[in-house]
C-alpha atoms as a PDB file:
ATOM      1  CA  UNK A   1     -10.973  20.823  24.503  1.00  0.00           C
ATOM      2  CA  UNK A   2     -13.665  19.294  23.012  1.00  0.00           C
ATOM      3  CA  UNK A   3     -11.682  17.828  20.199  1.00  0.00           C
ATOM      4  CA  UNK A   4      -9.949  16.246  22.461  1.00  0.00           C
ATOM      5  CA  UNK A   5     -12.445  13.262  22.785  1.00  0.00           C
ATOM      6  CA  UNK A   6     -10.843   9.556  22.098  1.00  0.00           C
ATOM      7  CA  UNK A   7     -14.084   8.006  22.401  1.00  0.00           C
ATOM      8  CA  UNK A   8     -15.282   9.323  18.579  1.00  0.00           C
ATOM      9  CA  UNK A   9     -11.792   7.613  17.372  1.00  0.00           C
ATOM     10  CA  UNK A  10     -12.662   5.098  14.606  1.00  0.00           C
ATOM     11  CA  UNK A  11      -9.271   3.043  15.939  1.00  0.00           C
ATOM     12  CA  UNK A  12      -9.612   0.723  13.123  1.00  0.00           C
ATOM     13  CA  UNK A  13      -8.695   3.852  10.716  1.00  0.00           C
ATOM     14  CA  UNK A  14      -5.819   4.599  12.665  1.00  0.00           C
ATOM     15  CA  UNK A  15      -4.282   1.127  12.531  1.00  0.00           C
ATOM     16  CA  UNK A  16      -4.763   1.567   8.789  1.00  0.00           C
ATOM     17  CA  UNK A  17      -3.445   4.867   8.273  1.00  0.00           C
ATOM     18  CA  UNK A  18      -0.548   4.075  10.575  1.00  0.00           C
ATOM     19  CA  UNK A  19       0.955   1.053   8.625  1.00  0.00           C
ATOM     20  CA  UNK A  20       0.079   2.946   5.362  1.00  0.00           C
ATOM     21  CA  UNK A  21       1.981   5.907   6.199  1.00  0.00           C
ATOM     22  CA  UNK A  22       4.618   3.648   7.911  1.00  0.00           C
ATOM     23  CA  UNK A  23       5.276   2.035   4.575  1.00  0.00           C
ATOM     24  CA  UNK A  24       5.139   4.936   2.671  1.00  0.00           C
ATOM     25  CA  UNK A  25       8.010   6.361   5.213  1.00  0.00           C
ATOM     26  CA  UNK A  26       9.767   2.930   4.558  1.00  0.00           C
ATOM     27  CA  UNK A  27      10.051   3.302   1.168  1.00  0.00           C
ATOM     28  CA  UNK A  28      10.446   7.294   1.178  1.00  0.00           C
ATOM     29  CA  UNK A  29      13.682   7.020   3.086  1.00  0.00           C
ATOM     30  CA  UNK A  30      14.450   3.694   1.492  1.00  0.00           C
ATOM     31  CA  UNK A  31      17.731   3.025  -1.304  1.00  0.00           C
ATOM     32  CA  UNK A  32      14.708   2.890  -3.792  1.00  0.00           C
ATOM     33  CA  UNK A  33      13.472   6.275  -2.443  1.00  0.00           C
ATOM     34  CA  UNK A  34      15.438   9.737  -1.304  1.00  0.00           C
ATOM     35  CA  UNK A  35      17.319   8.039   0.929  1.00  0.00           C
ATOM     36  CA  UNK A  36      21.012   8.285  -1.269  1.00  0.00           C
ATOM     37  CA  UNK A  37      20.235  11.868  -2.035  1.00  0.00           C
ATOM     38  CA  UNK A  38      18.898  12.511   1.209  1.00  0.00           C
ATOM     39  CA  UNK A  39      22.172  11.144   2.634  1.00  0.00           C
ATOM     40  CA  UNK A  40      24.567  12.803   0.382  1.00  0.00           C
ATOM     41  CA  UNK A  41      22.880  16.223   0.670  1.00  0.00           C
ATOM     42  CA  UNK A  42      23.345  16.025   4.621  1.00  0.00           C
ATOM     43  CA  UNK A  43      26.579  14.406   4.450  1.00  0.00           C
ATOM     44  CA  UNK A  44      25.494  11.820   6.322  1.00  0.00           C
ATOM     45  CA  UNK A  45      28.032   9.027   6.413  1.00  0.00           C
ATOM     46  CA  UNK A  46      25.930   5.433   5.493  1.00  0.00           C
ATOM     47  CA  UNK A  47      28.583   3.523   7.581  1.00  0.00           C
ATOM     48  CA  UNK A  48      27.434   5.235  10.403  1.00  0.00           C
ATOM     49  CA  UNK A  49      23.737   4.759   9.645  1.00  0.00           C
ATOM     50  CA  UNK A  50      24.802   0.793   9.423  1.00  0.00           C
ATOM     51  CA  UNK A  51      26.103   1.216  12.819  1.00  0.00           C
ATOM     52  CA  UNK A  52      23.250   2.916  14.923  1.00  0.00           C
ATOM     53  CA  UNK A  53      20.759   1.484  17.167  1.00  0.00           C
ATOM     54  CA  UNK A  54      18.138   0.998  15.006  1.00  0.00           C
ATOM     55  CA  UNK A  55      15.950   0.007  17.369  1.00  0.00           C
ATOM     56  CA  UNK A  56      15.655   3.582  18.802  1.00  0.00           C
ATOM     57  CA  UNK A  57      15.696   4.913  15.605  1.00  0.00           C
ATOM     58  CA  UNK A  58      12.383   2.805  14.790  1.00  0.00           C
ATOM     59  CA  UNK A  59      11.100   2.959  18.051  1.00  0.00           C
ATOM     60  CA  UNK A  60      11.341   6.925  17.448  1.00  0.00           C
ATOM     61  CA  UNK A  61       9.869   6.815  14.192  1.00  0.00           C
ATOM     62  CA  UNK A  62       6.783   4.025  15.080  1.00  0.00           C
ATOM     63  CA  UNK A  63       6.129   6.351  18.324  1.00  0.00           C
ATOM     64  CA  UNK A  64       5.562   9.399  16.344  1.00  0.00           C
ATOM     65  CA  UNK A  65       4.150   7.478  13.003  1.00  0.00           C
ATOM     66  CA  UNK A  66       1.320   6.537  15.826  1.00  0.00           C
ATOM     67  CA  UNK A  67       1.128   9.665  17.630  1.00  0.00           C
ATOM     68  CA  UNK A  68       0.687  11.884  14.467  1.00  0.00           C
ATOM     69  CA  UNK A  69      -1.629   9.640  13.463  1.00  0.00           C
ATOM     70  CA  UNK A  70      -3.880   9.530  16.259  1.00  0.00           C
ATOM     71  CA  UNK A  71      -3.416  13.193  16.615  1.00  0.00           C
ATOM     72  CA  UNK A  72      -4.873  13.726  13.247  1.00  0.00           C
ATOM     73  CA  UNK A  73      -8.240  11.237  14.071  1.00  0.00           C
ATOM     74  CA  UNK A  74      -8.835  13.553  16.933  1.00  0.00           C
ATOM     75  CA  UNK A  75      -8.219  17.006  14.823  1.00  0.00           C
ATOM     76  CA  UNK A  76     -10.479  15.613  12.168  1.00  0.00           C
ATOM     77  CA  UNK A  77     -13.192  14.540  14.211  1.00  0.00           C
ATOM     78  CA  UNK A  78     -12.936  17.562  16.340  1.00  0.00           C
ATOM     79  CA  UNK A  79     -13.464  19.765  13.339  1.00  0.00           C
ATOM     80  CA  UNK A  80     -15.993  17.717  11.774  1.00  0.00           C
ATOM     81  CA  UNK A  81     -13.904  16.921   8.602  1.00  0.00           C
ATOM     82  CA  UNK A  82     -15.799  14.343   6.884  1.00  0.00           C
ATOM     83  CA  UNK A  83     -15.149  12.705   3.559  1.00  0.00           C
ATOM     84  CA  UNK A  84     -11.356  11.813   1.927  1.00  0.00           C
ATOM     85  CA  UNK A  85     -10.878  15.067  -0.395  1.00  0.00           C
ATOM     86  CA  UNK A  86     -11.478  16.570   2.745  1.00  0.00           C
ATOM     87  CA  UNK A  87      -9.656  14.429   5.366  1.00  0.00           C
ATOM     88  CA  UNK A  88      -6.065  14.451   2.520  1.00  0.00           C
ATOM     89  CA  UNK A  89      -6.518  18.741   2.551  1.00  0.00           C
ATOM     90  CA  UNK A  90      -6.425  18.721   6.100  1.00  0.00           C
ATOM     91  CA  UNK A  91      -3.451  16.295   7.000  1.00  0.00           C
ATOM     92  CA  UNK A  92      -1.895  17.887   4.151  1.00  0.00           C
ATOM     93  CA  UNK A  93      -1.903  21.343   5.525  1.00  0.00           C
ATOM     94  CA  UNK A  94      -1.119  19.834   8.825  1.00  0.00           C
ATOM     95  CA  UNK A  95       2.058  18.182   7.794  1.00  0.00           C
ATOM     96  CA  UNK A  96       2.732  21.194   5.574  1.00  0.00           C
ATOM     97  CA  UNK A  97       2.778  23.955   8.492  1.00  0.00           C
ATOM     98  CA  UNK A  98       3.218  22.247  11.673  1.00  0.00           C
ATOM     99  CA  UNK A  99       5.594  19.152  10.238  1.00  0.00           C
ATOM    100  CA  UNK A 100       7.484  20.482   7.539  1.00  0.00           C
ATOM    101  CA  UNK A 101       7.741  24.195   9.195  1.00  0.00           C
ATOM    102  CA  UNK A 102       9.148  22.055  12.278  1.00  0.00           C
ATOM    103  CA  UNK A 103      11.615  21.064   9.851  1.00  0.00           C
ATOM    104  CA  UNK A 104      12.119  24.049   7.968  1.00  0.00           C
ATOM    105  CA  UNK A 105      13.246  26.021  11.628  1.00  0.00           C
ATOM    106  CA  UNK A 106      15.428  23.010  12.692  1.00  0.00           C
ATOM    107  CA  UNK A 107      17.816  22.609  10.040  1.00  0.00           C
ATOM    108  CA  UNK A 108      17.614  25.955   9.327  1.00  0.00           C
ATOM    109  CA  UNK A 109      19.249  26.790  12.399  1.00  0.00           C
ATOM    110  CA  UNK A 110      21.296  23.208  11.928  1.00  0.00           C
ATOM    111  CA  UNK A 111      22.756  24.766   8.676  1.00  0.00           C
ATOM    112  CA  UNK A 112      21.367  21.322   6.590  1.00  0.00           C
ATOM    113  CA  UNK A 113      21.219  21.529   3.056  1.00  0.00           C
ATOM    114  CA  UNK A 114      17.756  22.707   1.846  1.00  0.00           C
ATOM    115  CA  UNK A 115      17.222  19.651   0.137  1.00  0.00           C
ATOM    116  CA  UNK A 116      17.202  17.276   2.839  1.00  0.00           C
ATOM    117  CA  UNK A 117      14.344  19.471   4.426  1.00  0.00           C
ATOM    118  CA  UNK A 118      12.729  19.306   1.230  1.00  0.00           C
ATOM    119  CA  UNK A 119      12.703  15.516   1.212  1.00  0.00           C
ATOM    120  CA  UNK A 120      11.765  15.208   4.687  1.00  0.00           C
ATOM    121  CA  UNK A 121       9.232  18.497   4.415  1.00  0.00           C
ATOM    122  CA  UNK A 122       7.395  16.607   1.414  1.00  0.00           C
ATOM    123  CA  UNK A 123       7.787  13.348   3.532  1.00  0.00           C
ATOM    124  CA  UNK A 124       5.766  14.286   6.587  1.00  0.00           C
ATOM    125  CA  UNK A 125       3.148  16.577   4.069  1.00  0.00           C
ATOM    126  CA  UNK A 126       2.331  12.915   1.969  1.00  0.00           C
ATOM    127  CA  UNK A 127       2.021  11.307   4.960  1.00  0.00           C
ATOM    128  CA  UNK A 128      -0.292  13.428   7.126  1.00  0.00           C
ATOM    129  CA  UNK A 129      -2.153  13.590   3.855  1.00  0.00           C
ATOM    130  CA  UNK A 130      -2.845  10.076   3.131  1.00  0.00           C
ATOM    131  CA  UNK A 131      -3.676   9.450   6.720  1.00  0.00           C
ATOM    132  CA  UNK A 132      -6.063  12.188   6.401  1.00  0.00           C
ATOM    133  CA  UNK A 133      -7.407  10.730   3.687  1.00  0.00           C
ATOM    134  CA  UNK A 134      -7.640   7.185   4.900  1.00  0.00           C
ATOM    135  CA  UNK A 135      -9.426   9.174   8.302  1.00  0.00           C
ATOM    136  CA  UNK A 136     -11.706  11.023   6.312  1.00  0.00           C
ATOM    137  CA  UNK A 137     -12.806   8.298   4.127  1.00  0.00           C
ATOM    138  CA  UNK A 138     -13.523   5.597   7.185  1.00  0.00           C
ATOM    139  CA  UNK A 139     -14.733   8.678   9.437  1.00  0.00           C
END
């Protein structure tokens, strides 16, 4: 568990990558982005998205925004990735297989529409790839 070593952590990299990526998610499921395709392919009602607590919702999303992020600092510097082109391959394979697979068993078994894993697959694989990047680059 060597990897596991917070003390390596450049923390100022992981604020930045975290309010990147948190905009990025902003505007990804945003009326600008897929969020009107992503709500008509899962028949999701938008009265009832106007109606939910969206400060668990948030609170979710910030809490696991962080968590992936600081996950990824760790996995980088654990592995000795080094370098942007680097760092962006590696978050992009990890939000690829672990994220978007996550995904891809979930609604599978939640009979979604294929799209809506697509957008959210693609979602998590940009964003664990520009953190990477931002990781990489600031090592």
């Amino acid at each position: 568990m060597d990897w596991l070593n917070f003390a390596e952590v450049n923390w100022l990299a992981v604020v930045i990558a975290f309010v990147v990526v948190f905009v990025v998610g902003w505007f990804w499921y945003s009326p600008q982005g897929f969020f009107p395709l992503w709500t008509r392919l899962g028949k999701i009602d938008r009265d009832a998205v106007g109606e939910a607590n969206m400060g668990v919702a948030f609170g979710g999303t910030f809490l696991g925004t962080g968590l992936g992020v600081i996950l990824t600092a760790l996995l980088l510097n654990g592995l000795g990735v080094e370098g942007w082109v680097a760092g962006m391959l590696t978050g992009f394979i990890l939000g690829l297989v672990y994220r978007g697979g996550a995904h891809a068993i979930h609604n599978g078994f939640a009979l979604r529409h294929p799209g809506v894993t697509l957008i959210d697959l693609a979602h998590d694989t940009v964003q664990l790839a520009i953190a990477g990047a931002i990781l990489g680059a600031m090592g």
